[in-house]
Protein backbone atom coordinates (compact mmCIF):
# COMPACT_ATOMS: atom_id res chain seq x y z
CA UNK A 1 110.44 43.40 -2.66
CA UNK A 2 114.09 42.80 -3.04
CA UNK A 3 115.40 38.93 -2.36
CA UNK A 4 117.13 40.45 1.29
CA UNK A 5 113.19 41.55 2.12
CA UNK A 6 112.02 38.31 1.18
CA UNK A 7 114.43 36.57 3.27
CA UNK A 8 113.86 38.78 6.20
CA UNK A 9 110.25 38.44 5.55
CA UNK A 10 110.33 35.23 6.42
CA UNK A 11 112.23 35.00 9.14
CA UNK A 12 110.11 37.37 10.70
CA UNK A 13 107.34 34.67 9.65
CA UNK A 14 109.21 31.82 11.05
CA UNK A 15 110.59 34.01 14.24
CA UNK A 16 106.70 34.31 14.98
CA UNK A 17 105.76 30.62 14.63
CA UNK A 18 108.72 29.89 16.99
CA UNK A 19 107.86 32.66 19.55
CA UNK A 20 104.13 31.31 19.38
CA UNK A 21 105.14 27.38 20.14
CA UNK A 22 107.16 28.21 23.21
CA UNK A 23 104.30 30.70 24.36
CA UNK A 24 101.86 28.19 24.24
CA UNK A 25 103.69 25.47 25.27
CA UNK A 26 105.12 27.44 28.07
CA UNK A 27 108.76 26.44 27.27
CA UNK A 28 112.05 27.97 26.72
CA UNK A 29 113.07 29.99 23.42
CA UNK A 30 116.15 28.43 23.50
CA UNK A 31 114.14 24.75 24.18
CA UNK A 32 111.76 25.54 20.89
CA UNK A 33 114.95 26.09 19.06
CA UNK A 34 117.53 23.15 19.80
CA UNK A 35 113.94 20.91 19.31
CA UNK A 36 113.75 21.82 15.58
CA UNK A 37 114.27 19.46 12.99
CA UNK A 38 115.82 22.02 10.66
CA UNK A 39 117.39 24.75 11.93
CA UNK A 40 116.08 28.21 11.38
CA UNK A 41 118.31 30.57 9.29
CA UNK A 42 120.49 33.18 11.31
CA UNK A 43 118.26 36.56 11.06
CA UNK A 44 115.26 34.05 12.21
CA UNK A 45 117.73 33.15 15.68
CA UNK A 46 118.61 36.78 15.98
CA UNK A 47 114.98 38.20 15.86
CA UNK A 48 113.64 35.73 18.78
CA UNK A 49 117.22 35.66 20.73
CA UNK A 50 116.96 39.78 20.70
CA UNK A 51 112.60 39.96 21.32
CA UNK A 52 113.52 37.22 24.22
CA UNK A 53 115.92 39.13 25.63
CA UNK A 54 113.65 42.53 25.88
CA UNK A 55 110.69 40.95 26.40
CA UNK A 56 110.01 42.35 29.35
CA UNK A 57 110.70 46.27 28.34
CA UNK A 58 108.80 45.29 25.19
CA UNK A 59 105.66 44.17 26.79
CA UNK A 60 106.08 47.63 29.24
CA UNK A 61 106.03 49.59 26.46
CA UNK A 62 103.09 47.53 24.83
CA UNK A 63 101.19 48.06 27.81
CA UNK A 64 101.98 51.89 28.35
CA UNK A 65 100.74 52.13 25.15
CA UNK A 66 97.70 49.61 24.45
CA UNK A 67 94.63 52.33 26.16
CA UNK A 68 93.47 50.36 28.63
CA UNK A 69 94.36 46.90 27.45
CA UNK A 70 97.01 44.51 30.04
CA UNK A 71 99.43 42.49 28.21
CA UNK A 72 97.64 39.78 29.39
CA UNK A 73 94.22 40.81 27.75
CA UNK A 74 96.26 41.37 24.66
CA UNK A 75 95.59 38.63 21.49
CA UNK A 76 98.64 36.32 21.66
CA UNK A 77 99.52 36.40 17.89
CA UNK A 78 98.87 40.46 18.52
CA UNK A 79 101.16 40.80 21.51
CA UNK A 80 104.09 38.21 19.89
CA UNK A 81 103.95 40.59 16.76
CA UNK A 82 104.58 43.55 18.42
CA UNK A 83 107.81 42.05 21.42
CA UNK A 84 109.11 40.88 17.90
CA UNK A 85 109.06 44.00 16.22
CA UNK A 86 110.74 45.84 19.14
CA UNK A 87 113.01 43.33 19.40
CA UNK A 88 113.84 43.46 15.69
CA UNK A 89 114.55 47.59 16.49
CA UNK A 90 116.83 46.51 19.22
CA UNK A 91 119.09 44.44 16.84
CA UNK A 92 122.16 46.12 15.76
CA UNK A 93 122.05 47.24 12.38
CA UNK A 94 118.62 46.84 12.18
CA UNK A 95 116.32 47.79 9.58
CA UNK A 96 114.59 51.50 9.30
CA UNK A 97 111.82 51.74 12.09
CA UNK A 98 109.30 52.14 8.82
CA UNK A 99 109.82 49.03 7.93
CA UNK A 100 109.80 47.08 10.70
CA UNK A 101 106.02 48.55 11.44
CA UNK A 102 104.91 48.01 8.08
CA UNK A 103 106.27 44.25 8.34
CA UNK A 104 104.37 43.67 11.60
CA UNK A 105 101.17 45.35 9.82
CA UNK A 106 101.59 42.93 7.38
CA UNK A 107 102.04 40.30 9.79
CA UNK A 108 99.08 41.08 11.53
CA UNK A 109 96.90 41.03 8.65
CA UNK A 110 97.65 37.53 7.83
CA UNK A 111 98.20 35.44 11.10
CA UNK A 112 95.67 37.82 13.31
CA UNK A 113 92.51 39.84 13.34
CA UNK A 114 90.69 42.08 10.70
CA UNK A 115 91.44 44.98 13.24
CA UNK A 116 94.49 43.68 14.36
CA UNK A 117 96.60 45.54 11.90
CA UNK A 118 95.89 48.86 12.43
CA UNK A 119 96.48 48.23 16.34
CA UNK A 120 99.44 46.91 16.14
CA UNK A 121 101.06 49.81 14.03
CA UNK A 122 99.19 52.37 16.87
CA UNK A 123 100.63 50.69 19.54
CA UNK A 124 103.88 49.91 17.48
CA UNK A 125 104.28 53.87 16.45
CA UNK A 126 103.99 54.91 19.93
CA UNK A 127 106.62 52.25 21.31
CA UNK A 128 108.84 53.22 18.71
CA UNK A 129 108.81 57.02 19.16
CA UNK A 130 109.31 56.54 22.37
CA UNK A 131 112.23 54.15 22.08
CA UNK A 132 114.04 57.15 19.43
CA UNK A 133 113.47 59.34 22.56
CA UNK A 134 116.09 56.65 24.37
């Protein structure tokens, strides 16, 4: 992996710890953020600025897509992986759709679920053919 893929590989790591605090502390993004000790590098603010922001088309498509599961039925990590990778493909200049589903694969094999992987890149597949379609 190439030092920018590292770097982005951990923001997406650190955008995901961040997303999960205010989620379970039901707080503000933006709170979560200006609370940090040590501020979180720039693609880290841009990834949960842009997931926060289409949250609530994210978790649509999530839903559309997740055969008969509600978001709210939906594993937490599971759910914040997948608002962050659409968010990520909402970015400008973002990185190739492949990669963004293999990073929240990857994602979900080490913060979620033994089966967790292979539903997020179903559901994640789906959402992003039919955001291409847009």
């Amino acid at each position: 992996m190439s030092e920018l893929g590292q770097q982005r590989h951990r923001a997406r790591e650190r955008a995901l710890e961040i997303l999960y605090e205010a989620t379970i502390k039901e707080r503000p993004v933006e709170e979560i953020l200006q609370g940090l000790a040590l501020a979180p590098d720039e693609y880290t603010v841009q990834l949960v600025t842009s997931t926060e922001a289409h949250r609530h088309e994210a978790e649509a498509l999530i839903e559309e897509f997740a055969q008969d599961w509600t978001i709210e039925r939906l594993a937490v990590v599971d759910r914040i992986i997948m608002t962050l990778a659409i968010g990520e493909m909402f970015l400008i200049d973002s990185p190739p759709v492949a990669v963004i589903l293999d990073e929240a694969v990857e994602l979900a094999k080490t913060f979620s679920t033994d089966a967790s992987a292979s539903f997020v890149n179903g559901v994640l597949s789906s959402c992003a053919s039919r955001l291409a379609k847009l």
